[in-house]
PDB file of N, CA and C in Angstrom:
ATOM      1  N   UNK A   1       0.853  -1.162   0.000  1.00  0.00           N
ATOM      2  CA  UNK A   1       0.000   0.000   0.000  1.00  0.00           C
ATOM      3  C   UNK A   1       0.902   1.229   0.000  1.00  0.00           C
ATOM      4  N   UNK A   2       0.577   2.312  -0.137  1.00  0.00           N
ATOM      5  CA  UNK A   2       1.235   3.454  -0.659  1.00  0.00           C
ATOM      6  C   UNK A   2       0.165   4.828  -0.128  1.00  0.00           C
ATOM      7  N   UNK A   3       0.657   5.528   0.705  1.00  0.00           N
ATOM      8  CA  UNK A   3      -0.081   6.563   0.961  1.00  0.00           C
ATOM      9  C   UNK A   3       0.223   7.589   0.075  1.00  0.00           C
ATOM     10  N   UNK A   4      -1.233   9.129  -0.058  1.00  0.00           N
ATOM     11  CA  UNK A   4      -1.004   9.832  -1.427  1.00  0.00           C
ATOM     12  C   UNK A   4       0.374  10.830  -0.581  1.00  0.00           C
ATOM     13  N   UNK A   5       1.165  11.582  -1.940  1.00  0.00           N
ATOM     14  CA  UNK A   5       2.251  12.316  -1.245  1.00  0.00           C
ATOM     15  C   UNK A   5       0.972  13.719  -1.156  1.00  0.00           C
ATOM     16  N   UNK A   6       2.390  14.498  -0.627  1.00  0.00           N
ATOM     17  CA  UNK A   6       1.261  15.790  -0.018  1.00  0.00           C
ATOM     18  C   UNK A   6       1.123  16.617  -1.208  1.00  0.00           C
ATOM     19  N   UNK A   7       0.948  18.116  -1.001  1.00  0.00           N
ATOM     20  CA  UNK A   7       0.655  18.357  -2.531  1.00  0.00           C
ATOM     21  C   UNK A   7       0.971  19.411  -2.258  1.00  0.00           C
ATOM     22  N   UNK A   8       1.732  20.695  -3.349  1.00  0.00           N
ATOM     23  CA  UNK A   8       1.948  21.695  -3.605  1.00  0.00           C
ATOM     24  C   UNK A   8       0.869  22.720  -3.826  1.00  0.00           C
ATOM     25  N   UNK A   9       0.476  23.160  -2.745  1.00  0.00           N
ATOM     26  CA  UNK A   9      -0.680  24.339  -2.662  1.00  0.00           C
ATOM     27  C   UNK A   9      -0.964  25.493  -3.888  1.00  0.00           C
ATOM     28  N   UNK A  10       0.128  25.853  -4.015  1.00  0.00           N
ATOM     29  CA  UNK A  10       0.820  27.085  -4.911  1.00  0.00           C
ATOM     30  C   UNK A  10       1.119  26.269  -6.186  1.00  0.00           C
ATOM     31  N   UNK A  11       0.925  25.600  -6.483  1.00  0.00           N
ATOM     32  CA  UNK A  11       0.773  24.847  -7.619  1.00  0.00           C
ATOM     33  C   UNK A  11      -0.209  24.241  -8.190  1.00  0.00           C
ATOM     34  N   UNK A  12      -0.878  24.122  -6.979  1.00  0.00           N
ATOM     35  CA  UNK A  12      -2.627  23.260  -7.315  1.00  0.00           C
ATOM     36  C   UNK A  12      -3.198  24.563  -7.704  1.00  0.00           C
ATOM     37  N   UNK A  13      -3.096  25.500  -7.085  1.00  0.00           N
ATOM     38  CA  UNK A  13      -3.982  26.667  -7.343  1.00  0.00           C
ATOM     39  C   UNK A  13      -3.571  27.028  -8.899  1.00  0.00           C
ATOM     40  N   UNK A  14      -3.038  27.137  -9.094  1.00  0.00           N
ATOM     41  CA  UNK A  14      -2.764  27.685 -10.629  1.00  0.00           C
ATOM     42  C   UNK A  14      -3.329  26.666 -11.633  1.00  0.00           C
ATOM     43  N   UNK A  15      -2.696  25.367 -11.409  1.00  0.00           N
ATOM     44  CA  UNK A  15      -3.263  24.330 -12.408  1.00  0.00           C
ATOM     45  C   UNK A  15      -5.240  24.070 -12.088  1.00  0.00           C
ATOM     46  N   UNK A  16      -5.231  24.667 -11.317  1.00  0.00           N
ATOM     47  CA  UNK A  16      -6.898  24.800 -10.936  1.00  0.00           C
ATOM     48  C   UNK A  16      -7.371  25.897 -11.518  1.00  0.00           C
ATOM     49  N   UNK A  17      -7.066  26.666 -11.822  1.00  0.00           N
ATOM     50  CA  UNK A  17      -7.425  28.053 -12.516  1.00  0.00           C
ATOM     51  C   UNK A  17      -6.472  27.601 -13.876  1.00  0.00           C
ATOM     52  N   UNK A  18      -6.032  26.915 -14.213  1.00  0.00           N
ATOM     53  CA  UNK A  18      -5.579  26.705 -15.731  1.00  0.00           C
ATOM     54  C   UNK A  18      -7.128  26.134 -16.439  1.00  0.00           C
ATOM     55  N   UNK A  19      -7.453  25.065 -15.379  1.00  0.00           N
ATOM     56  CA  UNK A  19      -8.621  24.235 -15.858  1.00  0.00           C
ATOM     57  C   UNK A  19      -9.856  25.007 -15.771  1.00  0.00           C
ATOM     58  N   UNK A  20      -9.711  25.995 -15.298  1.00  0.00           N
ATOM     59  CA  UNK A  20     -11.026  26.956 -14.777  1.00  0.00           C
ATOM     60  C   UNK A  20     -12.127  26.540 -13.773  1.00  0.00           C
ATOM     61  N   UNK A  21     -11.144  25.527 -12.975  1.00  0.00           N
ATOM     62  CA  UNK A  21     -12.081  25.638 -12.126  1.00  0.00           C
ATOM     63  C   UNK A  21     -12.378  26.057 -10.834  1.00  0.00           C
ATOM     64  N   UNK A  22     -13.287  26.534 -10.902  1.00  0.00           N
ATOM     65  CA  UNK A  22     -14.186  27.124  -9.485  1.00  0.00           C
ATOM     66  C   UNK A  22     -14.095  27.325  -8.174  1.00  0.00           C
ATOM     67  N   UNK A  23     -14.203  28.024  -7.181  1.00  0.00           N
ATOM     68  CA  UNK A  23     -14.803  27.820  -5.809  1.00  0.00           C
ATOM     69  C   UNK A  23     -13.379  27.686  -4.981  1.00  0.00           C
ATOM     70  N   UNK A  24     -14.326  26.875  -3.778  1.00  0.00           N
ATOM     71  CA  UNK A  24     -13.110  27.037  -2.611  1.00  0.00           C
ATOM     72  C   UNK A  24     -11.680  25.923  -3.119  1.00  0.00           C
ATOM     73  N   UNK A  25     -10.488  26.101  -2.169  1.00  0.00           N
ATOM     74  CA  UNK A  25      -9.604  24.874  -2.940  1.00  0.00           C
ATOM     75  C   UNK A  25     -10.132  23.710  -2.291  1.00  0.00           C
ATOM     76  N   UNK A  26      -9.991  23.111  -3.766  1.00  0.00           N
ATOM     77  CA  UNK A  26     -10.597  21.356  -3.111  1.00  0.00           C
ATOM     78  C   UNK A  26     -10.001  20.262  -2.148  1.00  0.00           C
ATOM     79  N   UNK A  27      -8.494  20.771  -2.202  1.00  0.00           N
ATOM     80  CA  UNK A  27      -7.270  20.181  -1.277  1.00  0.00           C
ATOM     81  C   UNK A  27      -6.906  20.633   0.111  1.00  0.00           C
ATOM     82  N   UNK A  28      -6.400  19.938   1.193  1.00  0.00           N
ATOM     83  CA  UNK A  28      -5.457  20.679   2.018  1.00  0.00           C
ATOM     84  C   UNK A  28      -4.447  19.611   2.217  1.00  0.00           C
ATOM     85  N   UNK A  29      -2.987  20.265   2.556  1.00  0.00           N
ATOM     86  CA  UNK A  29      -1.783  19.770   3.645  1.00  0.00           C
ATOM     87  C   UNK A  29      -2.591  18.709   4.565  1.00  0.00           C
ATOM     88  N   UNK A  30      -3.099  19.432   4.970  1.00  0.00           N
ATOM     89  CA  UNK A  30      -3.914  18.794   6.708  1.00  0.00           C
ATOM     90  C   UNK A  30      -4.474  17.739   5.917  1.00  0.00           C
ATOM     91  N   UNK A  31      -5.482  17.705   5.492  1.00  0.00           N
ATOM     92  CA  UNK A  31      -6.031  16.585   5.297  1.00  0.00           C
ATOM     93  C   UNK A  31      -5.580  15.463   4.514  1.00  0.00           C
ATOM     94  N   UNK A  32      -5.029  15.911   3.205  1.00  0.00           N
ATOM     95  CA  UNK A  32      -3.485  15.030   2.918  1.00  0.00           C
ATOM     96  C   UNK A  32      -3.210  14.298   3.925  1.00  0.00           C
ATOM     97  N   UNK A  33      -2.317  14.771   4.627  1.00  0.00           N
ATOM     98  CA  UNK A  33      -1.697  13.804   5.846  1.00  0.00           C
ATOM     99  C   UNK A  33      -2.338  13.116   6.772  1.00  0.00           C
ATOM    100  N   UNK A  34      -3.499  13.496   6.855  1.00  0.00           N
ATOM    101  CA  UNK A  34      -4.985  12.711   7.679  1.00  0.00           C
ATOM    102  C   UNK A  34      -4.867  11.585   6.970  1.00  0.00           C
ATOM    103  N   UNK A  35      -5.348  11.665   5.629  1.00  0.00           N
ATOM    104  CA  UNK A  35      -5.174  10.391   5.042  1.00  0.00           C
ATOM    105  C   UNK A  35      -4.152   9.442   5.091  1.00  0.00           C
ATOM    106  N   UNK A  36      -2.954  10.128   4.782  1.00  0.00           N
ATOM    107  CA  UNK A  36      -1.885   8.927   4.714  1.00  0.00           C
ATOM    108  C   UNK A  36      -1.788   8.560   6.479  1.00  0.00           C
ATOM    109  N   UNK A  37      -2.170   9.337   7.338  1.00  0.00           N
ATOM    110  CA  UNK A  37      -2.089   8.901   8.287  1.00  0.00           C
ATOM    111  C   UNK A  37      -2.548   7.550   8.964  1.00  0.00           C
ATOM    112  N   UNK A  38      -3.965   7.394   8.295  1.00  0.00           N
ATOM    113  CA  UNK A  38      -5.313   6.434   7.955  1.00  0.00           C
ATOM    114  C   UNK A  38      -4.287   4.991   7.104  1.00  0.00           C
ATOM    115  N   UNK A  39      -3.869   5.604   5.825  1.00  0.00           N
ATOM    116  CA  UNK A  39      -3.307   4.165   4.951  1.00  0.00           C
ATOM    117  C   UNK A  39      -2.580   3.777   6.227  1.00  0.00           C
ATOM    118  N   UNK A  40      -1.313   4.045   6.821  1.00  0.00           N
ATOM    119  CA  UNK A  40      -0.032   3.700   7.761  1.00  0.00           C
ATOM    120  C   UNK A  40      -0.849   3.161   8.270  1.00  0.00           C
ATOM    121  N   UNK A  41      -2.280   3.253   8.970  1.00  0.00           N
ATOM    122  CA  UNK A  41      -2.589   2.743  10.391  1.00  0.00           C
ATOM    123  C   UNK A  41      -3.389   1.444   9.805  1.00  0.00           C
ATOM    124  N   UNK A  42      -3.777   1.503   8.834  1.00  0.00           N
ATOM    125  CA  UNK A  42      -4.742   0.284   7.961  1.00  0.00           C
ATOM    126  C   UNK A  42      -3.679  -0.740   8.133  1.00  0.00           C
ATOM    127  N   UNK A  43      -2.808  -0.195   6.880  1.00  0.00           N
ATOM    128  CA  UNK A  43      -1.452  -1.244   6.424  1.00  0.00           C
ATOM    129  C   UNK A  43      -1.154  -1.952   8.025  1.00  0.00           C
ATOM    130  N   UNK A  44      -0.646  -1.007   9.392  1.00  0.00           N
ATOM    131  CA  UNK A  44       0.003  -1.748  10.396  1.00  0.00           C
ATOM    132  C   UNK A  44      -1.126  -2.943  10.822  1.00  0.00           C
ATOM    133  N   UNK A  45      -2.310  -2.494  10.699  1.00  0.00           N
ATOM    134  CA  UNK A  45      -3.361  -3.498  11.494  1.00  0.00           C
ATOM    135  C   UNK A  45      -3.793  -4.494  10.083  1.00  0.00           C
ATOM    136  N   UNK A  46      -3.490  -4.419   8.824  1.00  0.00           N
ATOM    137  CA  UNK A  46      -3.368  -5.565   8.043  1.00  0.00           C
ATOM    138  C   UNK A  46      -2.241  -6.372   7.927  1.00  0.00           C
ATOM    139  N   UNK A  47      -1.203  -5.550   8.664  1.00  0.00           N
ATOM    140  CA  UNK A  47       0.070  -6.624   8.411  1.00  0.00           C
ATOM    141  C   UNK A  47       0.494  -6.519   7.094  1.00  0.00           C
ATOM    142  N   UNK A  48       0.208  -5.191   6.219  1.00  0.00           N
ATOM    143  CA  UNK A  48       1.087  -5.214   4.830  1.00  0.00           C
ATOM    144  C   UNK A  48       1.800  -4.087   5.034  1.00  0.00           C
ATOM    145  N   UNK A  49       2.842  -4.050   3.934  1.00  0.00           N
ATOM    146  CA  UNK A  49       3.286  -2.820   4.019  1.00  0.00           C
ATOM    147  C   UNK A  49       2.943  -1.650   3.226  1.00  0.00           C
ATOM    148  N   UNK A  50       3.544  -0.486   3.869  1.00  0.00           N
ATOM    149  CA  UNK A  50       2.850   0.789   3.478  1.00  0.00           C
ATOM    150  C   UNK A  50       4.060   1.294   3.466  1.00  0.00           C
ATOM    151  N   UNK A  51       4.036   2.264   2.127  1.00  0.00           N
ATOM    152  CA  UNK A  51       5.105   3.308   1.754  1.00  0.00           C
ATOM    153  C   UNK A  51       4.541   4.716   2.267  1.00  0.00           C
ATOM    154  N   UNK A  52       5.212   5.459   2.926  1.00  0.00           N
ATOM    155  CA  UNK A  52       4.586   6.908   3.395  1.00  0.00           C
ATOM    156  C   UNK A  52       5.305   7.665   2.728  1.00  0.00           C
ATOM    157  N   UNK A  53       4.275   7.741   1.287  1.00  0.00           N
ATOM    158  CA  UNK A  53       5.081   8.841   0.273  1.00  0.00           C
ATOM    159  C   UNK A  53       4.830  10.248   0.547  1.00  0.00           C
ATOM    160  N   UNK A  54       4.015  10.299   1.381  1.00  0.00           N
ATOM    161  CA  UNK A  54       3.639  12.029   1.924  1.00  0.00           C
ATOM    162  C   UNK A  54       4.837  11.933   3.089  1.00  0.00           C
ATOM    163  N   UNK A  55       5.637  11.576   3.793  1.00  0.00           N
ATOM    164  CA  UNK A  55       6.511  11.807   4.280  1.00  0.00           C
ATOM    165  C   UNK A  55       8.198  11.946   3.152  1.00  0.00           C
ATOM    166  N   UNK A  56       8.063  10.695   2.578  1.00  0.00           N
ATOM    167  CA  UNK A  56       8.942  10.381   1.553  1.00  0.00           C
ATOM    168  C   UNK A  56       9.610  11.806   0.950  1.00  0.00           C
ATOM    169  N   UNK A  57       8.729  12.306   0.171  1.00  0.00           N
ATOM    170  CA  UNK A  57       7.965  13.657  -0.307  1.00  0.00           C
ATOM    171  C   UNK A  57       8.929  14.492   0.583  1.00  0.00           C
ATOM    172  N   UNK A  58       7.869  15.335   1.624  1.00  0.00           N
ATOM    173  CA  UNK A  58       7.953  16.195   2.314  1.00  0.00           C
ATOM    174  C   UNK A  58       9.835  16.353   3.082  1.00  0.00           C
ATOM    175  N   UNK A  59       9.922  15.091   3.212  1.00  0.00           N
ATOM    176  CA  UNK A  59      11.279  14.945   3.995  1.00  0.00           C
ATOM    177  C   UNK A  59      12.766  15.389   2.613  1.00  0.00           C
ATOM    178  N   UNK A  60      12.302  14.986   1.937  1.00  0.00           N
ATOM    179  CA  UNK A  60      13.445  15.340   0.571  1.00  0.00           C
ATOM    180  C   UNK A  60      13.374  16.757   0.679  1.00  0.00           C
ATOM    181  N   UNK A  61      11.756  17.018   0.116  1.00  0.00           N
ATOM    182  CA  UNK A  61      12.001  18.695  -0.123  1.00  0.00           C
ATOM    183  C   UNK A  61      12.210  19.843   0.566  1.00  0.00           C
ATOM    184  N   UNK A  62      12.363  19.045   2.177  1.00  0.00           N
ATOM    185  CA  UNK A  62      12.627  19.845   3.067  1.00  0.00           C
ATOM    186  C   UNK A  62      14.313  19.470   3.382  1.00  0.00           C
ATOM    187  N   UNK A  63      14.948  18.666   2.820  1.00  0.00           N
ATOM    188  CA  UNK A  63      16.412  18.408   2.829  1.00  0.00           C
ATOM    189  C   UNK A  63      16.739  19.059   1.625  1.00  0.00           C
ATOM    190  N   UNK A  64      16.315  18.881   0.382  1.00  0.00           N
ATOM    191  CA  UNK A  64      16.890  20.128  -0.376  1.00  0.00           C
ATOM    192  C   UNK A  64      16.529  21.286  -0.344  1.00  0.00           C
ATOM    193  N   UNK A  65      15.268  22.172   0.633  1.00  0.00           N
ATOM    194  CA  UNK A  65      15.611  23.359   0.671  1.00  0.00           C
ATOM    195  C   UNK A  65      16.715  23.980   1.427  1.00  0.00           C
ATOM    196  N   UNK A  66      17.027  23.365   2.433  1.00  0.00           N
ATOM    197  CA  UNK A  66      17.638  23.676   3.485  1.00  0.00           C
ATOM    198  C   UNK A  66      19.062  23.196   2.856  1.00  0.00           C
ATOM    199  N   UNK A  67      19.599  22.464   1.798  1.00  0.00           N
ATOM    200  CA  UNK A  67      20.685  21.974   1.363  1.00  0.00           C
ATOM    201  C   UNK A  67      20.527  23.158   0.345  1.00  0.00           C
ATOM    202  N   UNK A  68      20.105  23.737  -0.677  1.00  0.00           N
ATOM    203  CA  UNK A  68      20.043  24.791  -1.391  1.00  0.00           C
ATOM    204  C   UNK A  68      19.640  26.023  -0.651  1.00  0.00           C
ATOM    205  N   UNK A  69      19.271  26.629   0.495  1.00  0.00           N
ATOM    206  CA  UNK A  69      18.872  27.525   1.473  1.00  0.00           C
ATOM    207  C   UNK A  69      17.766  28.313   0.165  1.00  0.00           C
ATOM    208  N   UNK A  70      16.904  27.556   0.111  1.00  0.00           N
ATOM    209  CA  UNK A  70      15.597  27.615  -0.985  1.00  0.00           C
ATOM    210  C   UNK A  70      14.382  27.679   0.044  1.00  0.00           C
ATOM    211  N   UNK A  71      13.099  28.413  -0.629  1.00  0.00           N
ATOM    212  CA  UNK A  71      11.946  28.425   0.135  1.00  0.00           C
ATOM    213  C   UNK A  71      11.085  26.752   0.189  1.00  0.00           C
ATOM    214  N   UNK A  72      10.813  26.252   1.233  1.00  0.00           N
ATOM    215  CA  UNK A  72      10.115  24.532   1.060  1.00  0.00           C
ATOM    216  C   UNK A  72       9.136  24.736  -0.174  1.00  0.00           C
ATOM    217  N   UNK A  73       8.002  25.498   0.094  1.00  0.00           N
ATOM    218  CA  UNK A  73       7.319  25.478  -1.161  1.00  0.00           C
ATOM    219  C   UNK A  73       7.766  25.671  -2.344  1.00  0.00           C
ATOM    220  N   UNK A  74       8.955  26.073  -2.612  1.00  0.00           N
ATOM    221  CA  UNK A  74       9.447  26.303  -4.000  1.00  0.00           C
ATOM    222  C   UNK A  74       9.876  25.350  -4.217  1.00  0.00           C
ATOM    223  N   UNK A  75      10.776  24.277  -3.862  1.00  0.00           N
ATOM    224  CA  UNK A  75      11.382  23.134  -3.841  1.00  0.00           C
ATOM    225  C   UNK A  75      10.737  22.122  -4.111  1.00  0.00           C
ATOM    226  N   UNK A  76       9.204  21.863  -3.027  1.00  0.00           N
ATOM    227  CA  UNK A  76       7.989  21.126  -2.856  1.00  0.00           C
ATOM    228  C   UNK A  76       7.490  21.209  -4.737  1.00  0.00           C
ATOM    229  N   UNK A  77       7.308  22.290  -5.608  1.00  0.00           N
ATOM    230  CA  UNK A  77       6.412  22.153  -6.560  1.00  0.00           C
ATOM    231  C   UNK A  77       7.683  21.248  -7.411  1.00  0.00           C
ATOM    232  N   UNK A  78       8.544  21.338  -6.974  1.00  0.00           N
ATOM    233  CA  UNK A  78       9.752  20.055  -8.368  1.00  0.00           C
ATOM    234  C   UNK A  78       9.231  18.915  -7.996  1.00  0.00           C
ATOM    235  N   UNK A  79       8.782  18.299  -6.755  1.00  0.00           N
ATOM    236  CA  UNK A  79       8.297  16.872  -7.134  1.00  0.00           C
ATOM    237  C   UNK A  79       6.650  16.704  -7.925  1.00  0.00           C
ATOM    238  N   UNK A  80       6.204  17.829  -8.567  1.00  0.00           N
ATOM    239  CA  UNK A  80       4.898  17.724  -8.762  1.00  0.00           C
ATOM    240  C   UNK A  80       5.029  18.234 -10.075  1.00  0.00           C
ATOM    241  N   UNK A  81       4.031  17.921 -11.255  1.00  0.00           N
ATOM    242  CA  UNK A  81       3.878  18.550 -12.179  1.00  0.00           C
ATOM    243  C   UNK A  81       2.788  19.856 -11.932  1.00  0.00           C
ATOM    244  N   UNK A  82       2.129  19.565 -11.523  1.00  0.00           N
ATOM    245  CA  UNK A  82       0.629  20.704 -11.166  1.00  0.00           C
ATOM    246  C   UNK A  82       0.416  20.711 -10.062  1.00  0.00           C
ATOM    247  N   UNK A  83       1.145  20.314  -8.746  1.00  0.00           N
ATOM    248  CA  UNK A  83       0.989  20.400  -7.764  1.00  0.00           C
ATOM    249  C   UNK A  83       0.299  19.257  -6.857  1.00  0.00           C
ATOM    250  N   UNK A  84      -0.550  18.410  -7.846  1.00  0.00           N
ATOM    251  CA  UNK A  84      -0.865  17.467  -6.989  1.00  0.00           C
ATOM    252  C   UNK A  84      -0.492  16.234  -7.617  1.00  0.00           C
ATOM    253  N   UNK A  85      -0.013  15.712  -8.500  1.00  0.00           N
ATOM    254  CA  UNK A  85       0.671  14.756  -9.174  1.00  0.00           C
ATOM    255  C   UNK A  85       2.258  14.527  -9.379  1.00  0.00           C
ATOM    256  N   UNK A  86       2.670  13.668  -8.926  1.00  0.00           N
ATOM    257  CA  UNK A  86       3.892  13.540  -8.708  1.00  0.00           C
ATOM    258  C   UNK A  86       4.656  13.813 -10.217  1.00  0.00           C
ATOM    259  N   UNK A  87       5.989  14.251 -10.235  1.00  0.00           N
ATOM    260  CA  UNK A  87       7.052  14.596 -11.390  1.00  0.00           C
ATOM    261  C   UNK A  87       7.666  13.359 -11.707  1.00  0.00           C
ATOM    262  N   UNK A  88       8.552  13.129 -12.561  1.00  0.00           N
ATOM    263  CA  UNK A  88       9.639  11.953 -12.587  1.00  0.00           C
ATOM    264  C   UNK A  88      10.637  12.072 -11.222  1.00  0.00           C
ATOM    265  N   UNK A  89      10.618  13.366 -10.889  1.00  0.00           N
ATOM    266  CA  UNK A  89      11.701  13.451  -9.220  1.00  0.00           C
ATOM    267  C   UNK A  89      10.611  12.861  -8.621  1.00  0.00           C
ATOM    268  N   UNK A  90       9.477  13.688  -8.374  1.00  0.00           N
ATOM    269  CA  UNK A  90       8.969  12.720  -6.783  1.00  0.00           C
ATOM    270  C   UNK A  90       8.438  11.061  -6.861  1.00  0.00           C
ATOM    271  N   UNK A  91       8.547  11.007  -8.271  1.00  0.00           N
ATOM    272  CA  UNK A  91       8.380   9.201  -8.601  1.00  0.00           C
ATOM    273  C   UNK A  91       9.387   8.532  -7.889  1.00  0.00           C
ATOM    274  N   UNK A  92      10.610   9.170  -8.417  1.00  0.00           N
ATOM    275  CA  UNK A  92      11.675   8.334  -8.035  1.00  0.00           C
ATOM    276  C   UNK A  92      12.077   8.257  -6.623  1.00  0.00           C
ATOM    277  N   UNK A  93      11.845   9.659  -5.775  1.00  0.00           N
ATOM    278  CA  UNK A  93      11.908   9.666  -4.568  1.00  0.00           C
ATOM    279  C   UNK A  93      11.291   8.254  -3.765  1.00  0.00           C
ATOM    280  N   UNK A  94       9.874   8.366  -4.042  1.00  0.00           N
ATOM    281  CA  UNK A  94       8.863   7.060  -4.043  1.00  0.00           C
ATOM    282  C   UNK A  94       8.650   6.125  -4.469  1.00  0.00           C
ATOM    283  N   UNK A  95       9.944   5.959  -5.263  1.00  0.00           N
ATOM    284  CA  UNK A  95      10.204   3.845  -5.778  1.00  0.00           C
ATOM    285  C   UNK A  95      11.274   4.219  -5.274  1.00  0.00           C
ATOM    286  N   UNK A  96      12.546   4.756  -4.562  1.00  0.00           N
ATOM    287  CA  UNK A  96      13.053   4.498  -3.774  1.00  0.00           C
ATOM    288  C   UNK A  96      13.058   4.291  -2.742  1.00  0.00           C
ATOM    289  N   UNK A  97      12.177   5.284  -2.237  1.00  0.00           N
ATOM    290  CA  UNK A  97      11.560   4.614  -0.440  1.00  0.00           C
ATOM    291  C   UNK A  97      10.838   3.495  -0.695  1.00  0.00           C
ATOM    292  N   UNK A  98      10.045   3.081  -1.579  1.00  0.00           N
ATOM    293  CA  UNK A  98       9.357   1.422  -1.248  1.00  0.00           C
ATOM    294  C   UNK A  98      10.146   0.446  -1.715  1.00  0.00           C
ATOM    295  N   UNK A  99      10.975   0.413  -2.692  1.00  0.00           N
ATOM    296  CA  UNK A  99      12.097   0.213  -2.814  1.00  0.00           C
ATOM    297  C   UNK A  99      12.704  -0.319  -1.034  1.00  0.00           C
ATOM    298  N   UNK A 100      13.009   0.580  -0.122  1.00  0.00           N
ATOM    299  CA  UNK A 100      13.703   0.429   0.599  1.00  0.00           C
ATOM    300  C   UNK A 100      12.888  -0.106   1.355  1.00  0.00           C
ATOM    301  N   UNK A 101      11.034   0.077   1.763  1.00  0.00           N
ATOM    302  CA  UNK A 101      10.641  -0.286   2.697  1.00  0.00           C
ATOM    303  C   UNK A 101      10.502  -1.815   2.693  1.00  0.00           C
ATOM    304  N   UNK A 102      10.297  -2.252   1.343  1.00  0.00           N
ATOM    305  CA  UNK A 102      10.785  -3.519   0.811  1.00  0.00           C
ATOM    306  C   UNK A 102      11.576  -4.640   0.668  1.00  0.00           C
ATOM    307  N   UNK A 103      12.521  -3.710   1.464  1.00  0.00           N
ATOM    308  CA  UNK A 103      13.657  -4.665   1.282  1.00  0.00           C
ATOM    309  C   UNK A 103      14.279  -4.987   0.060  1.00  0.00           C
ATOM    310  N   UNK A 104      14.027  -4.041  -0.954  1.00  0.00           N
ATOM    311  CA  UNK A 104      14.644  -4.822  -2.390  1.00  0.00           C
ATOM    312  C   UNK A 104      15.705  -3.273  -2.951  1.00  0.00           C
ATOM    313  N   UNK A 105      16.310  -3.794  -3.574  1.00  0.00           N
ATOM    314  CA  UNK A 105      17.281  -2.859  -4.594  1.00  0.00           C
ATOM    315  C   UNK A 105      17.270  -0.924  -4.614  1.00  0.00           C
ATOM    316  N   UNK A 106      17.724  -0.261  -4.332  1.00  0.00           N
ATOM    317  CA  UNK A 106      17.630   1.292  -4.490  1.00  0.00           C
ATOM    318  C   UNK A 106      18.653   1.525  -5.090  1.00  0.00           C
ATOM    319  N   UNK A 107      18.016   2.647  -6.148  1.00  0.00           N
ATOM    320  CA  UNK A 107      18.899   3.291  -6.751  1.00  0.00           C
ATOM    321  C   UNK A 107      20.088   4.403  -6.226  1.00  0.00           C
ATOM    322  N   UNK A 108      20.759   5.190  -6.299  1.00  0.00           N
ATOM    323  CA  UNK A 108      21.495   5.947  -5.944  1.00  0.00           C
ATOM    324  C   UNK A 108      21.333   7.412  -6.627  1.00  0.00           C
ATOM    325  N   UNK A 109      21.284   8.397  -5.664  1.00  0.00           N
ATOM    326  CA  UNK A 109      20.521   9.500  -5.781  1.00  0.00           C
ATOM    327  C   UNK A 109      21.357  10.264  -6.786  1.00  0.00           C
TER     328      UNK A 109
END
């Protein structure tokens, strides 16, 4: 199992107004992480495993802002194409952590 990663606010908003659409934002941070909070706790009480790509995520782009002395949200929209869909970076971030939670093969960064 695989929880969703978190999502670039400042990125959803634009690709939401690209599409024209409407109203309040349909997303939050908070609730993002509610959820993956929910998969982790499913997965432990099914006995499978769970990748916590909303940590996965969050923990990189907060090691390369602070490794580039960059703003998190600016950093945060490179793993996303539109803010809520992962890039080829935050893919790879996230077949490397399950990758690892797995026990099987990782690539090298």
């Amino acid at each position: 199992m695989i929880t969703p990663p978190p999502i670039s606010l400042r990125d959803w908003e634009i690709e939401r107004t690209r599409r024209g659409m409407k109203g309040e934002m349909d997303r939050t941070v908070e609730n993002t992480r509610r959820y993956a909070d929910e998969c982790l706790r499913l997965g432990e009480e099914l006995g499978i495993p769970c990748v916590d790509a909303f940590e996965l995520i969050m923990s990189a782009a907060k090691k390369e802002a602070k490794d580039k002395g960059q703003d998190e949200e600016k950093v945060l929209s490179g793993y996303f194409w539109d803010g809520l869909h992962l890039s080829e970076k935050g893919y790879k971030v996230v077949v490397d952590g399950e990758s690892y939670s797995l026990g099987l093969f990782t690539t090298s960064a």
